[in-house]
N, C-alpha and C. Protein backbone atom coordinates (compact mmCIF):
# COMPACT_ATOMS: atom_id res chain seq x y z
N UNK A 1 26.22 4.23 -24.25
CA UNK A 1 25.61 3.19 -23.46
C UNK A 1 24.50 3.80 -22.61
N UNK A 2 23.40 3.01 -22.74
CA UNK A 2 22.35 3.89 -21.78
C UNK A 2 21.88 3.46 -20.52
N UNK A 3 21.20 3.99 -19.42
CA UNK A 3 21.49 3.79 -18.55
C UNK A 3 20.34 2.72 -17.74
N UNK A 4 20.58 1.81 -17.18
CA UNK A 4 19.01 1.17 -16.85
C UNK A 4 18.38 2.01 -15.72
N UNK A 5 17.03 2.23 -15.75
CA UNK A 5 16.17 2.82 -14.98
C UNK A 5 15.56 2.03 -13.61
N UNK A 6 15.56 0.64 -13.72
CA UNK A 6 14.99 -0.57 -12.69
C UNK A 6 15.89 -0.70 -11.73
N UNK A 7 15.97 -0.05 -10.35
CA UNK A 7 16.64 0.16 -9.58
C UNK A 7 15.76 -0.94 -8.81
N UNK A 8 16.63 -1.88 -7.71
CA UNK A 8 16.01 -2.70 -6.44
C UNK A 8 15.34 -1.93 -5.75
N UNK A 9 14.13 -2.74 -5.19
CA UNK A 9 13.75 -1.88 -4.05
C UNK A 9 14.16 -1.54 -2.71
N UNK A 10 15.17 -2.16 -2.46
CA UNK A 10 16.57 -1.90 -2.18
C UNK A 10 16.88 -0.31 -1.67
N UNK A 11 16.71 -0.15 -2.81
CA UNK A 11 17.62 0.64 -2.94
C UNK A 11 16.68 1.90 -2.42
N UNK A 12 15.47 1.95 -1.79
CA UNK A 12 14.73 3.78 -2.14
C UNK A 12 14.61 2.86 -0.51
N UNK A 13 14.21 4.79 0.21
CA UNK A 13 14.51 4.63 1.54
C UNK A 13 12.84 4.03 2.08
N UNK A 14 12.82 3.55 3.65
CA UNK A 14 11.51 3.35 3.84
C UNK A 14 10.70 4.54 4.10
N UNK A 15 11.04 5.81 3.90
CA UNK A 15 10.32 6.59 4.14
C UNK A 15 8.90 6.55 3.10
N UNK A 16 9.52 5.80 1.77
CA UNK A 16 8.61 6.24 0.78
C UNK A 16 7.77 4.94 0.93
N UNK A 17 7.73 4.25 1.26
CA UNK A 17 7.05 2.98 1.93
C UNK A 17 5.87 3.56 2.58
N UNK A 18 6.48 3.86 3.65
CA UNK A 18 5.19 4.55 4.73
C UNK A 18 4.55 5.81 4.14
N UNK A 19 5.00 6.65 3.21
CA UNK A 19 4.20 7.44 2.89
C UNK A 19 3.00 7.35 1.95
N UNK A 20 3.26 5.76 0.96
CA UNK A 20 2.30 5.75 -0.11
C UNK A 20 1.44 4.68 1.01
N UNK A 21 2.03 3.59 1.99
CA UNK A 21 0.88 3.27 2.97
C UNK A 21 -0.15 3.90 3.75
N UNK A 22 0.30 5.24 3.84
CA UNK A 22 -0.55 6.28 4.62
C UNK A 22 -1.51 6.70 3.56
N UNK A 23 -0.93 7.39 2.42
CA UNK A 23 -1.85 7.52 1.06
C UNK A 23 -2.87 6.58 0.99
N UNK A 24 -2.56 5.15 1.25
CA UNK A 24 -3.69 4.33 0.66
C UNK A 24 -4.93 4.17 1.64
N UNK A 25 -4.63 5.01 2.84
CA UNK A 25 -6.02 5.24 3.58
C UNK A 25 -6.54 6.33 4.01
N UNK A 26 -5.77 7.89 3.72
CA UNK A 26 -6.11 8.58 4.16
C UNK A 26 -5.17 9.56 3.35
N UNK A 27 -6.05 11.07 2.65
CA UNK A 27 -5.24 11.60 1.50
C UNK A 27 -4.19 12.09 2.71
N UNK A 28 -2.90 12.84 2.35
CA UNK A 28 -1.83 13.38 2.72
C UNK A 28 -1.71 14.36 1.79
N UNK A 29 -1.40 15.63 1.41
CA UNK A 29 -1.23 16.63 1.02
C UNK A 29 0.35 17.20 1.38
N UNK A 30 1.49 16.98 0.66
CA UNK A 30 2.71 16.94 0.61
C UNK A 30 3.47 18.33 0.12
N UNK A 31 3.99 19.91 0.43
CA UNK A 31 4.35 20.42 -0.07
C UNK A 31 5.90 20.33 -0.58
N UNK A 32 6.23 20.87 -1.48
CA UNK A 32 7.57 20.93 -2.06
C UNK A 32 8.03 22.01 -2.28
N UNK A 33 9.71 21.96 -1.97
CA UNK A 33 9.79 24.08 -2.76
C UNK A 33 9.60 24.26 -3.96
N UNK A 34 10.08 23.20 -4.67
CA UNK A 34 9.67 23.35 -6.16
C UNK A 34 8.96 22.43 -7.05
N UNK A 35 8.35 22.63 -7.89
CA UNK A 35 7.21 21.75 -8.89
C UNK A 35 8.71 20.61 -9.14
N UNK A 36 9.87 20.86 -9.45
CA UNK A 36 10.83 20.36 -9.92
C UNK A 36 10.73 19.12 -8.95
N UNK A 37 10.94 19.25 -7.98
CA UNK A 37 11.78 18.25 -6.42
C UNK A 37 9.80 17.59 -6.34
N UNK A 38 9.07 18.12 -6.63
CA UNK A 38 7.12 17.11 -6.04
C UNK A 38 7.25 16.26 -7.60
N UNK A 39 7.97 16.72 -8.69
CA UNK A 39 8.03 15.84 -9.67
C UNK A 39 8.59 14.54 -9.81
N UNK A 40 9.69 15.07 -9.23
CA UNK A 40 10.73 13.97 -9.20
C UNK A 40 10.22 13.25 -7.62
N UNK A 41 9.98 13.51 -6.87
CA UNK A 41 9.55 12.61 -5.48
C UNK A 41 8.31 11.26 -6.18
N UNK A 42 7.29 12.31 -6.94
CA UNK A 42 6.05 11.09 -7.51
C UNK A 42 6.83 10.35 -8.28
N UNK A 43 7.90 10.69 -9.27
CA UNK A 43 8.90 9.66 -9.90
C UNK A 43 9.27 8.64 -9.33
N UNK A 44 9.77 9.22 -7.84
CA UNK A 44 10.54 7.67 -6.94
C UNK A 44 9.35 6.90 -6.52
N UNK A 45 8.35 7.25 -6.09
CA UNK A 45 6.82 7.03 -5.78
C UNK A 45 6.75 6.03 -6.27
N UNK A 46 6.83 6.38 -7.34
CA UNK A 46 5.98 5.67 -8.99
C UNK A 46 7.03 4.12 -9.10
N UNK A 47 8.90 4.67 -9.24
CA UNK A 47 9.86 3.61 -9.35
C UNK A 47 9.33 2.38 -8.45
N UNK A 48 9.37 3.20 -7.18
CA UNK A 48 9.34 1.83 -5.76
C UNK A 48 8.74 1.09 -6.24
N UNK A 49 7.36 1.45 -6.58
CA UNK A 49 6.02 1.02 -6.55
C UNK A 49 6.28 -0.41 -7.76
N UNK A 50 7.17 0.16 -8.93
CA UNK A 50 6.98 -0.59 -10.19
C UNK A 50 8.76 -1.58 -9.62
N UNK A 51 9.32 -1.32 -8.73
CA UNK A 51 10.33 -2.61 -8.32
C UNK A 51 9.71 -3.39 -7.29
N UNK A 52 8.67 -3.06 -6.47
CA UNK A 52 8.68 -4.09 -5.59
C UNK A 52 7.46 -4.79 -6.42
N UNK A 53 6.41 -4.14 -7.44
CA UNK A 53 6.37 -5.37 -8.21
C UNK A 53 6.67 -6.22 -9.12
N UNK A 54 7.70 -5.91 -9.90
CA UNK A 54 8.81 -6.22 -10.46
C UNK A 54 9.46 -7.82 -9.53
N UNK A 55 9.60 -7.35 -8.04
CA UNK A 55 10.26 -8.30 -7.77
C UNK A 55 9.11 -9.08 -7.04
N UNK A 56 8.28 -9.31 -7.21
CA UNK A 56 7.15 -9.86 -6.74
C UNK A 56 6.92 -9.14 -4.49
N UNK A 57 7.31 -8.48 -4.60
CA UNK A 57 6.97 -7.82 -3.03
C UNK A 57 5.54 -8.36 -3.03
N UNK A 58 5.60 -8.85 -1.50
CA UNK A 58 4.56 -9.74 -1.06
C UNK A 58 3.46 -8.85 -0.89
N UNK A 59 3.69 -7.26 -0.54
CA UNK A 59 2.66 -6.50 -0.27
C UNK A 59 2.78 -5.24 -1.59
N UNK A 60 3.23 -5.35 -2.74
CA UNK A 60 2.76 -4.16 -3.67
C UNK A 60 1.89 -4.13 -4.07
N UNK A 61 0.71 -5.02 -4.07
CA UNK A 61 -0.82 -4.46 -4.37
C UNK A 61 -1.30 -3.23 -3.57
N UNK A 62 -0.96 -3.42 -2.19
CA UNK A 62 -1.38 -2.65 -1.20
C UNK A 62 -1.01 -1.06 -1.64
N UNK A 63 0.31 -1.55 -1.68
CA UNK A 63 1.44 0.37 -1.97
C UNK A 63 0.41 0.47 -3.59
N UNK A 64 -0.25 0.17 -4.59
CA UNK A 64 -0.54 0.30 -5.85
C UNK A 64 -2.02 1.13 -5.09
N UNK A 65 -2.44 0.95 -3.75
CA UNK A 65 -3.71 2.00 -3.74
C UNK A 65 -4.06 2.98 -3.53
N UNK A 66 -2.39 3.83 -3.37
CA UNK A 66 -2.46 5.16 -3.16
C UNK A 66 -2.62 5.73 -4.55
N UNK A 67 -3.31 6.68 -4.94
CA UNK A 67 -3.21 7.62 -5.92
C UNK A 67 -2.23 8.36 -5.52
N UNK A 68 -1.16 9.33 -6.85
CA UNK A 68 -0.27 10.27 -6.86
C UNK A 68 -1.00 11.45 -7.66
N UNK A 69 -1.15 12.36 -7.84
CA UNK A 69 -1.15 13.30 -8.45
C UNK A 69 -0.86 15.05 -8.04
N UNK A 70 -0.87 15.62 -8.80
CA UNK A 70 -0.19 17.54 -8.27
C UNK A 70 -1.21 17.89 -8.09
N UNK A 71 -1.01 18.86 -7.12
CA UNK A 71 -3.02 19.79 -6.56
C UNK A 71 -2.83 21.02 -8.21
N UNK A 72 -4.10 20.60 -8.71
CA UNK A 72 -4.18 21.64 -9.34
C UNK A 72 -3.72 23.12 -9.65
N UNK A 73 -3.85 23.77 -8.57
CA UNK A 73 -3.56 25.02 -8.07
C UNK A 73 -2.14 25.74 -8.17
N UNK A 74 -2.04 24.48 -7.05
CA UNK A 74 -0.25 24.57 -7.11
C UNK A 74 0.67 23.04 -7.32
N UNK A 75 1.30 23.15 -8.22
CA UNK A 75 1.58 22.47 -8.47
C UNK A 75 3.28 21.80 -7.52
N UNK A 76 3.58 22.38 -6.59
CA UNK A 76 4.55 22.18 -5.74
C UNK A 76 4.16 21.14 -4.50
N UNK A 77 2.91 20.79 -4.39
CA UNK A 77 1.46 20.12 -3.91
C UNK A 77 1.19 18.91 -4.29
N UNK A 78 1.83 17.67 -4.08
CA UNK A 78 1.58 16.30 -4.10
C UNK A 78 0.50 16.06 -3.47
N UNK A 79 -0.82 15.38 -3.67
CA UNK A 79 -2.11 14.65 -2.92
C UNK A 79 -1.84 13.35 -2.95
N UNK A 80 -1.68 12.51 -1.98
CA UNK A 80 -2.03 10.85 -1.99
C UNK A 80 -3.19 10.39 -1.52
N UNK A 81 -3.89 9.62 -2.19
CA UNK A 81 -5.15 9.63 -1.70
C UNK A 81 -5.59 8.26 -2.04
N UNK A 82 -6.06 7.91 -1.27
CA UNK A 82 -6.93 6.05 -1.91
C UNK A 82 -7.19 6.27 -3.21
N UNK A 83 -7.19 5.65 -4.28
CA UNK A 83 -7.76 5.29 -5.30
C UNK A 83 -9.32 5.85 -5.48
N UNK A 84 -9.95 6.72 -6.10
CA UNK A 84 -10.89 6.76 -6.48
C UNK A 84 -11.54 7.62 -5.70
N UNK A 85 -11.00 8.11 -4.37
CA UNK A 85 -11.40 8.70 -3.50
C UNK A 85 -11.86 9.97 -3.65
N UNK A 86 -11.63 10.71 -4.63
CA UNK A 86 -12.37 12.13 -5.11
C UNK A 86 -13.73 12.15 -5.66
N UNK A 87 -14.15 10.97 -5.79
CA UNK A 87 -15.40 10.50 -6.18
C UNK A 87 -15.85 10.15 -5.63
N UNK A 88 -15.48 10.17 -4.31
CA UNK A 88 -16.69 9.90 -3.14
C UNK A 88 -17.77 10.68 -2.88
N UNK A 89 -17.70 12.05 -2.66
CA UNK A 89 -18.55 12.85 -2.88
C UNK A 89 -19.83 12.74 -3.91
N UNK A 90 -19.59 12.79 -5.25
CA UNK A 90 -20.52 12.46 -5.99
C UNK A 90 -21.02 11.50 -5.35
N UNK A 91 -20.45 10.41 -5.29
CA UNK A 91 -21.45 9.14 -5.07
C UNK A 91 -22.18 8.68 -3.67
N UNK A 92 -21.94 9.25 -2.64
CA UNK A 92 -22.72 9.59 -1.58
C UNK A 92 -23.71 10.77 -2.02
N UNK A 93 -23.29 11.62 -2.96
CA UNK A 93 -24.25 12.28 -2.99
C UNK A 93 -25.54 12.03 -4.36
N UNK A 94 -24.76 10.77 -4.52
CA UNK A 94 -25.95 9.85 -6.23
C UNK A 94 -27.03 8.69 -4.71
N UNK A 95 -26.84 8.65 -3.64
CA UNK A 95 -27.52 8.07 -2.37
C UNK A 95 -26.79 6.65 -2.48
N UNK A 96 -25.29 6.60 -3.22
CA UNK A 96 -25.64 4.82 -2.69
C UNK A 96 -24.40 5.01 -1.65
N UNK A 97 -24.23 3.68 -1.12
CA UNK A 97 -23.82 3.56 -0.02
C UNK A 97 -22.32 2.20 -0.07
N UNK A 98 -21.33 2.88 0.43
CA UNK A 98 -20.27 2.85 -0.01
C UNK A 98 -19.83 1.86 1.37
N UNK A 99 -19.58 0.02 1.55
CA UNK A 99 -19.36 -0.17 3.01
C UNK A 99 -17.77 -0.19 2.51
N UNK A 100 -17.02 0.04 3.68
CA UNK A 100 -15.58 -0.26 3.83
C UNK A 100 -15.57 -1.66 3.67
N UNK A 101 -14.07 -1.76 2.71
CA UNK A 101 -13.79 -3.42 2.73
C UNK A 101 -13.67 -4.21 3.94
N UNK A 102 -13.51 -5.31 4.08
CA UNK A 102 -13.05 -5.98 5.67
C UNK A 102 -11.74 -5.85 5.90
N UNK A 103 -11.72 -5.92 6.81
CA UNK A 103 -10.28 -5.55 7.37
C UNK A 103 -9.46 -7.04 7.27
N UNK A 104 -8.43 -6.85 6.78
CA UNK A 104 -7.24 -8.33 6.31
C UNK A 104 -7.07 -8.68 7.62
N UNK A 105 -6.97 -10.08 7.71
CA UNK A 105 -6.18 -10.85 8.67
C UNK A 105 -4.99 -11.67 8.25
N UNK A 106 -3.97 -11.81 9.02
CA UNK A 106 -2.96 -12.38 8.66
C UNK A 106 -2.72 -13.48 9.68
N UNK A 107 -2.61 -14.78 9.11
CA UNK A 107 -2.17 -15.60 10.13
C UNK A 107 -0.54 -16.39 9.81
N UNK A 108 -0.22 -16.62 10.66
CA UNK A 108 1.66 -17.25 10.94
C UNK A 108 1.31 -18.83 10.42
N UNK A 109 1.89 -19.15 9.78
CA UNK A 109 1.97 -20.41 9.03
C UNK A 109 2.93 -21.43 9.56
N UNK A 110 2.80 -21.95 10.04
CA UNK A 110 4.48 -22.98 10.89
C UNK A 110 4.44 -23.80 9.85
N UNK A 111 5.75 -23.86 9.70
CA UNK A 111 6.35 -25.39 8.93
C UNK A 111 6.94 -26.27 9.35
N UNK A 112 6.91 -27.34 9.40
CA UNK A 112 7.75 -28.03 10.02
C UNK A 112 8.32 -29.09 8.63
N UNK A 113 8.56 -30.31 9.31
CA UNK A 113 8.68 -31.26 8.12
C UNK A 113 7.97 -32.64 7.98
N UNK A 114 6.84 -32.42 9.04
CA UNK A 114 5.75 -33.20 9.14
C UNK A 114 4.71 -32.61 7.60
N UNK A 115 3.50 -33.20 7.75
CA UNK A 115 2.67 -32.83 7.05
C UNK A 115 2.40 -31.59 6.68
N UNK A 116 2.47 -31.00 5.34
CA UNK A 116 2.12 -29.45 5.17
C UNK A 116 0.91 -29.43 6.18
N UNK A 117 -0.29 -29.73 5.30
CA UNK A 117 -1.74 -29.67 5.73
C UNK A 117 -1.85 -29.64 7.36
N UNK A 118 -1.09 -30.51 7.90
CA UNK A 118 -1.52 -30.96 9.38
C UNK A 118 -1.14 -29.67 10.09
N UNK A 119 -0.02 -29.29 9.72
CA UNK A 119 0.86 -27.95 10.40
C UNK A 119 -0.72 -27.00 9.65
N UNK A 120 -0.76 -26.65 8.86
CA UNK A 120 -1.66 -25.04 8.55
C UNK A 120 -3.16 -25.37 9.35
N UNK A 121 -3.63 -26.88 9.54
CA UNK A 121 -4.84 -26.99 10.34
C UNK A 121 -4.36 -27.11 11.65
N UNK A 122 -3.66 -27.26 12.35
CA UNK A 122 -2.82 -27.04 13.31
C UNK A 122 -2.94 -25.26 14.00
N UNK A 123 -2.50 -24.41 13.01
CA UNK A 123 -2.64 -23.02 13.29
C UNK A 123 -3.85 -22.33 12.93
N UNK A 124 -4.59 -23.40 12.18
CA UNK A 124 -6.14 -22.86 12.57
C UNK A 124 -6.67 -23.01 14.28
N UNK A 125 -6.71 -24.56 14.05
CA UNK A 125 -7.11 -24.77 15.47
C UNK A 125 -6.38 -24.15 16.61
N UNK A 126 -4.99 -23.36 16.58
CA UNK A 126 -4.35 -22.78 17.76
C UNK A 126 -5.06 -21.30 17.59
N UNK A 127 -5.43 -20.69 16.34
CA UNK A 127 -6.49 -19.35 16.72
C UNK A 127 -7.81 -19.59 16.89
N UNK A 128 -8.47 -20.47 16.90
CA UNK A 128 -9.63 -20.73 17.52
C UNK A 128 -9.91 -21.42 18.97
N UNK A 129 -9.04 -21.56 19.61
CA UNK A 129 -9.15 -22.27 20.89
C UNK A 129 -9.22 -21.57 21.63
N UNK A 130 -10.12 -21.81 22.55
CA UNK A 130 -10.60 -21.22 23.75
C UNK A 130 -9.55 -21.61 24.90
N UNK A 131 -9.64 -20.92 25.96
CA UNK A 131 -8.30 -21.15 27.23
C UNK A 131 -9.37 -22.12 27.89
N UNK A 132 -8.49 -23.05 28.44
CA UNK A 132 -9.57 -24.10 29.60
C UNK A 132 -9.38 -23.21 30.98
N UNK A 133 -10.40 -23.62 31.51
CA UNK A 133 -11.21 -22.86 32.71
C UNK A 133 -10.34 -24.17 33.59
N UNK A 134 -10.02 -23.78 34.94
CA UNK A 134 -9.68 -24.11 35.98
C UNK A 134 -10.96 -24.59 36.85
């Protein structure tokens, strides 16, 4: 009988959460004692990544923008790094010009059991309102 591999996301600790969130904005350079234990860590990396979209996780696009890979050199040496990010160099140095995406906003959605619509224009108009002056 063989064994299933699709573990909940559940199940892996939040450490590995915050570490591929940190990856996706800024590289991290991870040592290991052995190539064995940085192998198997990008493994769980890799699992999380493929259960929380598996289970539709509201934010695994985000965790999908860290790159994983071994430093060349040494291979005991995990790099996380934004997506594509080793190619920055070249391409600042081809002159074009690279702007940062916008930064996400998130807004709180109330429900009630009145009108969908009325409630979500409702929490528009409560982040756009100005305080009245006395």
């Amino acid at each position: 009988m063989t064994r299933s591999n699709k573990f909940p996301a559940s199940s892996f600790g939040a450490e590995l959460q915050s570490v591929l969130r940190e990856g996706g904005n800024r590289e991290l350079r991870l040592s290991f004692e052995t190539e064995a234990l940085a192998t198997r860590f990008m493994h769980r990396l890799n699992a999380l990544r493929a259960a929380l979209k598996r289970e539709k996780h509201s934010d695994w696009e985000q965790l999908y923008r860290c790159g994983i890979h071994k430093d060349a050199t040494d291979k005991k040496i995990l790099i996380l790094a934004p997506r594509d990010s080793e190619f920055r160099a070249a391409i600042t140095a081809a002159g074009v010009t690279v702007t940062p995406p916008p930064e996400v906003s998130e807004y709180a959605i109330r429900t009630s059991v009145s009108d969908p619509a009325e409630d979500f224009l409702a929490t528009l108009r409560d982040a756009t309102t100005v305080p009245k002056k006395d």
